[in-house]
PDB file of N, CA and C in Angstrom:
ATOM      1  N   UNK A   1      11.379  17.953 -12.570  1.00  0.00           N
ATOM      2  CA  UNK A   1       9.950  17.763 -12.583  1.00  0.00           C
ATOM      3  C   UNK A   1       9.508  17.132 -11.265  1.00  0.00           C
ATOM      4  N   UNK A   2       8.294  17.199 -10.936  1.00  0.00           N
ATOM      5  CA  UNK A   2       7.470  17.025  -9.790  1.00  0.00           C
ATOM      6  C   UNK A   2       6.793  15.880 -10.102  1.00  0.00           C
ATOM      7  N   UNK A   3       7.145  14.887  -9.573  1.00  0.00           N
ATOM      8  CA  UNK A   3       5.368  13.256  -9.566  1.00  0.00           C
ATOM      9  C   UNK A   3       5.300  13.587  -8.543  1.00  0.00           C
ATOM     10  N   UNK A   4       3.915  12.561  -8.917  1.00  0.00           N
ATOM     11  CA  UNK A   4       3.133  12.288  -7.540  1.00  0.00           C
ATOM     12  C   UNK A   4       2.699  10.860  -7.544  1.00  0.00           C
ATOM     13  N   UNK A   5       3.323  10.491  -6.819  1.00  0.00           N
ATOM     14  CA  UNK A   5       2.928   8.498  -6.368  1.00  0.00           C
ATOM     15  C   UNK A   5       1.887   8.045  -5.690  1.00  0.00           C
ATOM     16  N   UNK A   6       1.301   7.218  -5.922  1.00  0.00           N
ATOM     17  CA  UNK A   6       0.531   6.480  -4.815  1.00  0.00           C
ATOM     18  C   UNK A   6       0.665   5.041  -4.600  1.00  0.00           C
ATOM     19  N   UNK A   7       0.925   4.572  -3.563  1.00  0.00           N
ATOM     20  CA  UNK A   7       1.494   3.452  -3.387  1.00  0.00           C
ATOM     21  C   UNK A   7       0.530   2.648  -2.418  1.00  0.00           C
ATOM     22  N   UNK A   8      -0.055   0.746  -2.387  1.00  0.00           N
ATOM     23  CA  UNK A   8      -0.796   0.357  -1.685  1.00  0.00           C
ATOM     24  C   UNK A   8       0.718  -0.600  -0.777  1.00  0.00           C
ATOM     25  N   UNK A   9       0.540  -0.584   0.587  1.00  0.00           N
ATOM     26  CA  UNK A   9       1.395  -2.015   0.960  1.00  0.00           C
ATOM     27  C   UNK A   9      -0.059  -2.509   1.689  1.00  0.00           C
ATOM     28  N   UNK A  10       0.358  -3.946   1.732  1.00  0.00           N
ATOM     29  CA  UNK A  10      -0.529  -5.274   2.316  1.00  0.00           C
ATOM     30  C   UNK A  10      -0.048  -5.489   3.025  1.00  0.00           C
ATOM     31  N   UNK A  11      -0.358  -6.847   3.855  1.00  0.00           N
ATOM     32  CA  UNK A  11       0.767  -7.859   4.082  1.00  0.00           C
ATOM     33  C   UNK A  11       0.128  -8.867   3.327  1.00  0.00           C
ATOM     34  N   UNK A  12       1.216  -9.837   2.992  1.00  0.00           N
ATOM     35  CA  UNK A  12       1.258 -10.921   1.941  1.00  0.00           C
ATOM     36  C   UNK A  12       0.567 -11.546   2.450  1.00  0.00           C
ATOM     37  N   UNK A  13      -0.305 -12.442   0.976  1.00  0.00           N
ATOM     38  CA  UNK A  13      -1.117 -12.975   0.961  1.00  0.00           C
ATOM     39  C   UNK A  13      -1.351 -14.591   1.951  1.00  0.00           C
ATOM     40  N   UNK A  14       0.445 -14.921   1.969  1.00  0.00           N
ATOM     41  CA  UNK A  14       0.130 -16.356   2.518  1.00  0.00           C
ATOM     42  C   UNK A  14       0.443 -15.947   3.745  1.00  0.00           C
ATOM     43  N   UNK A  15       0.419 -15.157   4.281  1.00  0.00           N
ATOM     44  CA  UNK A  15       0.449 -14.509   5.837  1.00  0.00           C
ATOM     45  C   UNK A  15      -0.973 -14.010   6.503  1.00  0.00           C
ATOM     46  N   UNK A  16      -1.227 -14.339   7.798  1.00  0.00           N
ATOM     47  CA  UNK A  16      -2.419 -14.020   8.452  1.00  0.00           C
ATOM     48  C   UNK A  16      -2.292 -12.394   8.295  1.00  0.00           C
ATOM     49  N   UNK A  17      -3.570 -12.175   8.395  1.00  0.00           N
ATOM     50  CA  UNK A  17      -3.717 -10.692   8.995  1.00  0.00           C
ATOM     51  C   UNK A  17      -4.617 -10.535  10.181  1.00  0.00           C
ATOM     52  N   UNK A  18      -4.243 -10.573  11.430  1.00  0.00           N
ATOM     53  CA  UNK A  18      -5.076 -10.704  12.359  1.00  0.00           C
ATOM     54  C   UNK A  18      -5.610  -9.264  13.008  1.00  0.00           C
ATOM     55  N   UNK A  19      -5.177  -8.232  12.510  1.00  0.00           N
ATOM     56  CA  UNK A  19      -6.212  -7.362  12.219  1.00  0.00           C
ATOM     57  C   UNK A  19      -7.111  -7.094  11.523  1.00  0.00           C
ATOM     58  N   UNK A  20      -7.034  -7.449  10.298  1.00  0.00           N
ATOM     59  CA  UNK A  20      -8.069  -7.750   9.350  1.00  0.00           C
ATOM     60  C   UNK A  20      -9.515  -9.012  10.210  1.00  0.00           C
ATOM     61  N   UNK A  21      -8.643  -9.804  10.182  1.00  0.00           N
ATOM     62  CA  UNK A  21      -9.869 -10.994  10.897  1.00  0.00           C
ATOM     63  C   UNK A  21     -10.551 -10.437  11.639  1.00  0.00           C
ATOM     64  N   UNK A  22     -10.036  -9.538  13.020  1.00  0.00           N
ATOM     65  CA  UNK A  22     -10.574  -9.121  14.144  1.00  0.00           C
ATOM     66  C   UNK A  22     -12.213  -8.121  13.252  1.00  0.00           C
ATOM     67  N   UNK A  23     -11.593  -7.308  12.635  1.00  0.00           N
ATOM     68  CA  UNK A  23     -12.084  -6.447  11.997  1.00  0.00           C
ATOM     69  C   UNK A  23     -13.616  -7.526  11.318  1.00  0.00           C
ATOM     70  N   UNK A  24     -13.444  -8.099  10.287  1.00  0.00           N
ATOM     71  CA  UNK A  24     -14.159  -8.931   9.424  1.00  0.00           C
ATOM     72  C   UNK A  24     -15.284  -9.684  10.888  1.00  0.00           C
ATOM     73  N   UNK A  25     -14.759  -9.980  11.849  1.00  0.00           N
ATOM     74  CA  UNK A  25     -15.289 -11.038  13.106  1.00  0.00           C
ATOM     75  C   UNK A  25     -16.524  -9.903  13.812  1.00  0.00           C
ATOM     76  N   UNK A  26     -15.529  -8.841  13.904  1.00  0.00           N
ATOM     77  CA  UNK A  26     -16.168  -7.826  14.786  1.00  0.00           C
ATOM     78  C   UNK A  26     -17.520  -7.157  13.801  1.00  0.00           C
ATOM     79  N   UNK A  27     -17.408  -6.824  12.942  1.00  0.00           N
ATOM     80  CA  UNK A  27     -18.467  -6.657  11.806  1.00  0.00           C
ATOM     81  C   UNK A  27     -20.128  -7.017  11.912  1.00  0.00           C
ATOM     82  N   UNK A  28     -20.028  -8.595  11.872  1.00  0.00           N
ATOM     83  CA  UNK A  28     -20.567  -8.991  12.042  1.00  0.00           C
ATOM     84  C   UNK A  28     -21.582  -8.697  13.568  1.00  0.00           C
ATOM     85  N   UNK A  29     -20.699  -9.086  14.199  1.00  0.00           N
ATOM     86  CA  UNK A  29     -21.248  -8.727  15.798  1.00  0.00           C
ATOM     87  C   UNK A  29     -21.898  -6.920  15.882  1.00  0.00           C
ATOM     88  N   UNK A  30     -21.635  -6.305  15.148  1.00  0.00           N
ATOM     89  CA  UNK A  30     -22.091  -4.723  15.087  1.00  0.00           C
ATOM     90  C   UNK A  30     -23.398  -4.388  14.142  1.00  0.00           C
ATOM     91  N   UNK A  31     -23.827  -5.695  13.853  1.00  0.00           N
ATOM     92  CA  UNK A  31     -24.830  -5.672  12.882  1.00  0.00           C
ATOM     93  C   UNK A  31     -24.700  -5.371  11.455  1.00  0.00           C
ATOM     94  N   UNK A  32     -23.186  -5.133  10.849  1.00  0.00           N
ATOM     95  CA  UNK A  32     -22.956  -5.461   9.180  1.00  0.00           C
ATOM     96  C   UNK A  32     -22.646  -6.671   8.773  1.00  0.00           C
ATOM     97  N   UNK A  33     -23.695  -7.150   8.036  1.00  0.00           N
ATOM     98  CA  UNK A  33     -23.873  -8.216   7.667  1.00  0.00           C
ATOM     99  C   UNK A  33     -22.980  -8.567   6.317  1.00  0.00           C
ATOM    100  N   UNK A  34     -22.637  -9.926   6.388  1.00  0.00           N
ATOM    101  CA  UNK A  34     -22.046 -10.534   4.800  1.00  0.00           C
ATOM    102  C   UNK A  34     -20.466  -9.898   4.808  1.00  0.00           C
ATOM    103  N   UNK A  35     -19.496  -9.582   5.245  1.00  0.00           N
ATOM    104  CA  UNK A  35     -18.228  -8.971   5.037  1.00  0.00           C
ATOM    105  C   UNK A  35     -17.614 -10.270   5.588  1.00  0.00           C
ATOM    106  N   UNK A  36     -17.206 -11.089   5.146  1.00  0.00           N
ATOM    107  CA  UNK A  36     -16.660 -12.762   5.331  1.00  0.00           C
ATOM    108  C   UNK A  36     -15.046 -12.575   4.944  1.00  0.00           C
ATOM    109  N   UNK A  37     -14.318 -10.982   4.812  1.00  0.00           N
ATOM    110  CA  UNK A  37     -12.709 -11.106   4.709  1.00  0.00           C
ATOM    111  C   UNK A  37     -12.399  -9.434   4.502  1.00  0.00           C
ATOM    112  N   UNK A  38     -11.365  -9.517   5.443  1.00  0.00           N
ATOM    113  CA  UNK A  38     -10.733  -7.923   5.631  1.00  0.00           C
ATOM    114  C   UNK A  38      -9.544  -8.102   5.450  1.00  0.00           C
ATOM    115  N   UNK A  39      -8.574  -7.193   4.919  1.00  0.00           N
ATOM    116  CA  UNK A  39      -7.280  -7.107   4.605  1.00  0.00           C
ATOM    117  C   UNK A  39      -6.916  -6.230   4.997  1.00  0.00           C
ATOM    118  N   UNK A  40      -5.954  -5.617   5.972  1.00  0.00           N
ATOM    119  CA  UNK A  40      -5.826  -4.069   6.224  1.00  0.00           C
ATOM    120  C   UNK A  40      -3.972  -3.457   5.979  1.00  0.00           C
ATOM    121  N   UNK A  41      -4.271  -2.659   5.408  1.00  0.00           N
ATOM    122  CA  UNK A  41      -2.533  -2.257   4.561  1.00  0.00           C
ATOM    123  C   UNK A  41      -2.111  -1.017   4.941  1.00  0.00           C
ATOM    124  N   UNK A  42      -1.901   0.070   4.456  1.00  0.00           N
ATOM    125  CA  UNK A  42      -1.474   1.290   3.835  1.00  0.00           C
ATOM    126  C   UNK A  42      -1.521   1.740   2.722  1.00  0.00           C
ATOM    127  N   UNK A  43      -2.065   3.171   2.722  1.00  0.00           N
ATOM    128  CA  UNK A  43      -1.847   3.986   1.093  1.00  0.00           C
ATOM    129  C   UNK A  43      -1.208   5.200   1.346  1.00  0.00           C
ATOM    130  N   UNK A  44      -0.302   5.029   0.751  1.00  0.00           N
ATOM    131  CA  UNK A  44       0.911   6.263   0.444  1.00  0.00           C
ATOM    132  C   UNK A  44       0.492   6.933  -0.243  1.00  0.00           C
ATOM    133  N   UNK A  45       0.412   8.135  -0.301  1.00  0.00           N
ATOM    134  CA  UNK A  45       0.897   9.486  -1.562  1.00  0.00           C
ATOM    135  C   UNK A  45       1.894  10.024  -0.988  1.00  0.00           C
ATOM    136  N   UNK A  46       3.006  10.294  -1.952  1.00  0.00           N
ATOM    137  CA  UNK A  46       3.872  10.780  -1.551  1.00  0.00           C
ATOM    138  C   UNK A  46       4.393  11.659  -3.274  1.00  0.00           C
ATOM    139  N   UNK A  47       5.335  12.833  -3.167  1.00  0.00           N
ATOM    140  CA  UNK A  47       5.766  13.564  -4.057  1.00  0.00           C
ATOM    141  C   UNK A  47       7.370  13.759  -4.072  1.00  0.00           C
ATOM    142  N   UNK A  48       7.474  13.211  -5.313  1.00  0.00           N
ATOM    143  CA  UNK A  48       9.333  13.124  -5.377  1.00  0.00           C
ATOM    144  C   UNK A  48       9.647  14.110  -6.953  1.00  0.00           C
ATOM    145  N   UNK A  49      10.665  14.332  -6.765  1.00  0.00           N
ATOM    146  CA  UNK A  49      11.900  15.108  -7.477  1.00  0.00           C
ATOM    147  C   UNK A  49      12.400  14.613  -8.463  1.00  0.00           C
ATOM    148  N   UNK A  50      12.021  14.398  -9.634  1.00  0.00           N
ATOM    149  CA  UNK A  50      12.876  13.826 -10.447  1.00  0.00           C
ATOM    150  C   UNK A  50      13.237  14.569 -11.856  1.00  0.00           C
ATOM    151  N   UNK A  51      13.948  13.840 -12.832  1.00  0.00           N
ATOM    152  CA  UNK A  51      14.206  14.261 -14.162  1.00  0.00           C
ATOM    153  C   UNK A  51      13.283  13.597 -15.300  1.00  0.00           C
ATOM    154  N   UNK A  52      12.627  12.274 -14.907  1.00  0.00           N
ATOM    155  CA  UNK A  52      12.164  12.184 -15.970  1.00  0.00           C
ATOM    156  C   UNK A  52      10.719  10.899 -14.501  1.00  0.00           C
ATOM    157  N   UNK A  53       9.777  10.543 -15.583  1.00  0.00           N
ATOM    158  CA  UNK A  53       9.237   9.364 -14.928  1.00  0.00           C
ATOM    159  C   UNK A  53      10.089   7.971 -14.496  1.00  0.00           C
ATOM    160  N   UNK A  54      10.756   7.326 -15.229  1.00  0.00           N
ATOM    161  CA  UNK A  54      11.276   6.204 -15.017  1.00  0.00           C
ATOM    162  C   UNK A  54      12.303   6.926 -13.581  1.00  0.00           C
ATOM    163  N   UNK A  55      12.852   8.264 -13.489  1.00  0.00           N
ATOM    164  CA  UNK A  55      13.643   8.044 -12.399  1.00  0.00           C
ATOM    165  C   UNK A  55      12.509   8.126 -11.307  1.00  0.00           C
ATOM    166  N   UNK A  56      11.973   8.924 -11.358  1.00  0.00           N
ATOM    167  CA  UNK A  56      10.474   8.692 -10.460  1.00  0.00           C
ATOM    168  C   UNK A  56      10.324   7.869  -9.802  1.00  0.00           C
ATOM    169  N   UNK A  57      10.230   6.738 -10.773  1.00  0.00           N
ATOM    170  CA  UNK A  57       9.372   5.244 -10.509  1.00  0.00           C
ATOM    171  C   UNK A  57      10.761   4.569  -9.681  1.00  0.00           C
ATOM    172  N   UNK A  58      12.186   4.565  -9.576  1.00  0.00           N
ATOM    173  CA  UNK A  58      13.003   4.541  -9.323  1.00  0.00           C
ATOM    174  C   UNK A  58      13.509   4.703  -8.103  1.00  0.00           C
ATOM    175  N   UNK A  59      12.560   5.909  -7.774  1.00  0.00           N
ATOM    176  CA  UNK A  59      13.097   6.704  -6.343  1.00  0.00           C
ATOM    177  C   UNK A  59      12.128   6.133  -5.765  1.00  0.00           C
ATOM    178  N   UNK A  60      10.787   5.848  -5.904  1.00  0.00           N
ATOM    179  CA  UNK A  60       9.817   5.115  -5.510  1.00  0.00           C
ATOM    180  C   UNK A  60       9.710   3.699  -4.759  1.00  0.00           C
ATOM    181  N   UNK A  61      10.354   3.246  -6.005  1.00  0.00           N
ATOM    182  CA  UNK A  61      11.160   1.805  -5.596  1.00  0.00           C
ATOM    183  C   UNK A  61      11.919   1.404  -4.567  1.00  0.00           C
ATOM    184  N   UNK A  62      12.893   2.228  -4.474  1.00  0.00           N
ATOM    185  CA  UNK A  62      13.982   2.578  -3.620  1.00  0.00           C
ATOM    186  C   UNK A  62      12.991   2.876  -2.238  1.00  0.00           C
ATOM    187  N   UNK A  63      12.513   3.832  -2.094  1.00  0.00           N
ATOM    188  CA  UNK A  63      11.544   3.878  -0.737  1.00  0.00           C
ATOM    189  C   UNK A  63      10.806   3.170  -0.423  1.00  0.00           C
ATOM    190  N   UNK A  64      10.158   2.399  -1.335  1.00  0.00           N
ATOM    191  CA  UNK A  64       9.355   0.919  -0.898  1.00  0.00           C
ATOM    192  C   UNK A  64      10.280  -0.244  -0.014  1.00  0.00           C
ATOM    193  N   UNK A  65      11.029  -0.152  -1.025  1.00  0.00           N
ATOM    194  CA  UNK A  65      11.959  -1.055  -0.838  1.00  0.00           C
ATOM    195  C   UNK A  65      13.092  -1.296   0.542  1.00  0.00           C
ATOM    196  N   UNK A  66      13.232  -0.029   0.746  1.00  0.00           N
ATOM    197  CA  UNK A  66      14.530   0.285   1.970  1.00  0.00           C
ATOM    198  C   UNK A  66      13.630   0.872   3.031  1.00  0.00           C
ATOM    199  N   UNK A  67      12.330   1.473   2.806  1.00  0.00           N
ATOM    200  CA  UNK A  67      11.840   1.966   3.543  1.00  0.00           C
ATOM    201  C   UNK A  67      10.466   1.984   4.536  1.00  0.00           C
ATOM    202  N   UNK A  68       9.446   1.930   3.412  1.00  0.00           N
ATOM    203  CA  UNK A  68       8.126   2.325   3.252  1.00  0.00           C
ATOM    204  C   UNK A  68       7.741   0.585   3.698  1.00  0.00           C
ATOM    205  N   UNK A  69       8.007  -0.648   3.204  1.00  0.00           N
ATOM    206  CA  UNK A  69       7.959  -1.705   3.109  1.00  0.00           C
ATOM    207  C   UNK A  69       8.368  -3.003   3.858  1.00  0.00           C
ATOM    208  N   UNK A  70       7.873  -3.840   4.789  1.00  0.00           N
ATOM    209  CA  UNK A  70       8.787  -4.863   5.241  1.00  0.00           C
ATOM    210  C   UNK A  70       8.932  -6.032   4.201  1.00  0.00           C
ATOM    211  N   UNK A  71       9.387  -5.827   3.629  1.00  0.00           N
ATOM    212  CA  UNK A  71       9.484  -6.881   2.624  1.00  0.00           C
ATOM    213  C   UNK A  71       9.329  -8.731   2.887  1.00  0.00           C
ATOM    214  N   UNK A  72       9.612  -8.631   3.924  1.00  0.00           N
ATOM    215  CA  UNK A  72       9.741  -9.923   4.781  1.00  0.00           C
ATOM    216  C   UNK A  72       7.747 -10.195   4.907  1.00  0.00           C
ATOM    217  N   UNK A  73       7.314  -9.404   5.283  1.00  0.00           N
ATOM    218  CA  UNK A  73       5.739  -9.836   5.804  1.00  0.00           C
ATOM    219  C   UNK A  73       5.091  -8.372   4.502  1.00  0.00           C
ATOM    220  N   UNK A  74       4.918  -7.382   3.930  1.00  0.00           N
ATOM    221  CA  UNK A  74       3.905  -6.928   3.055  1.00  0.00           C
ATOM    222  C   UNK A  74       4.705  -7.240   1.603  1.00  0.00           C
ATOM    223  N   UNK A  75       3.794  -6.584   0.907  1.00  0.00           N
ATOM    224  CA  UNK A  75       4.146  -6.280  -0.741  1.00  0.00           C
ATOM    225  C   UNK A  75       3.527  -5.525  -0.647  1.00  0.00           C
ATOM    226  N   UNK A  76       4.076  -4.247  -1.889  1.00  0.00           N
ATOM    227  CA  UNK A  76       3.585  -3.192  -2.258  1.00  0.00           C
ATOM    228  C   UNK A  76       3.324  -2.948  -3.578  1.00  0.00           C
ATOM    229  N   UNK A  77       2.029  -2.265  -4.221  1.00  0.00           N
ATOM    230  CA  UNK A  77       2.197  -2.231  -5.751  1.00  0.00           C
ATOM    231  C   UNK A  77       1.946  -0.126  -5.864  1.00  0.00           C
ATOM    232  N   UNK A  78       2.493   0.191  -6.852  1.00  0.00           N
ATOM    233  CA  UNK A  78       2.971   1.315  -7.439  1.00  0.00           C
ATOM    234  C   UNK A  78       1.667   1.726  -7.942  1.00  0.00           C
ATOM    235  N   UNK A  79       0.137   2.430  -7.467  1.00  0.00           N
ATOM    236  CA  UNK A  79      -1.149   2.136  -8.106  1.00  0.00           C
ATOM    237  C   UNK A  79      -1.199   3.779  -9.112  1.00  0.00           C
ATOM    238  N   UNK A  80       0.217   4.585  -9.125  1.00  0.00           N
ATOM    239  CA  UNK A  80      -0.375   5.427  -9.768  1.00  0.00           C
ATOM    240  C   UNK A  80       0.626   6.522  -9.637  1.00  0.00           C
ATOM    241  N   UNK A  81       1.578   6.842 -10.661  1.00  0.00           N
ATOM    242  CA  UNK A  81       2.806   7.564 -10.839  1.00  0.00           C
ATOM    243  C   UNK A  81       2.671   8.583 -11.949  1.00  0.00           C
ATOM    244  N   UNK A  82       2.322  10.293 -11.387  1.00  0.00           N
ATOM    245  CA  UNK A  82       2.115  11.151 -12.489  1.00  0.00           C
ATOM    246  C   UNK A  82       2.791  12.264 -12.187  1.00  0.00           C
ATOM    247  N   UNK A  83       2.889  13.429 -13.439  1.00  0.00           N
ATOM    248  CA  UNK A  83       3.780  14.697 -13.385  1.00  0.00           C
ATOM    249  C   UNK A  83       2.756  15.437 -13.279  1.00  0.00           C
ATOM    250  N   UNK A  84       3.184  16.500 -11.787  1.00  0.00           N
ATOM    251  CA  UNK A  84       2.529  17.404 -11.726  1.00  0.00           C
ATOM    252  C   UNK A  84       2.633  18.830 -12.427  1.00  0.00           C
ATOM    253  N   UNK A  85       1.762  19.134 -12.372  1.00  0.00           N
ATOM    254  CA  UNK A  85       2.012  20.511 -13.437  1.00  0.00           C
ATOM    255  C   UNK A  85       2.782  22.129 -12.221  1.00  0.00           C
TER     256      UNK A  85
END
């Protein structure tokens, strides 16, 4: 069977994001008003091979984890794991 994932990474929360700031700082100065915090991440879709969902979610893991992810500075959450037809 065929999923299809979608995956968000951040970087962690007790870590700066000084692209985000720049972003949120610069805002302002461009005339959008009130945006007082930016966070800037990644969103994955990606499509894996599996036998059932749980291996899915599995292989998923595994690519977050070894791959997709610095584990050291983001976190990633799993926002959406389905079988395609």
């Amino acid at each position: 069977m065929r999923f299809k994932a979608e995956i968000n990474i951040m970087p962690r929360k007790e870590l700066l994001d000084p692209q985000g700031k720049t972003v949120a700082q610069s805002a302002g100065q461009l005339g959008i008003p009130g945006i007082q915090s930016v966070r800037i991440g990644k969103h994955i879709s990606m499509e894996v091979e599996a036998d059932s969902q749980k291996d899915a979610r599995q292989q998923v893991e595994d690519a977050c984890q070894k791959l997709l992810a610095n584990l050291i500075m983001e976190q990633y959450e799993i926002t959406r794991l389905e079988a395609l037809a």
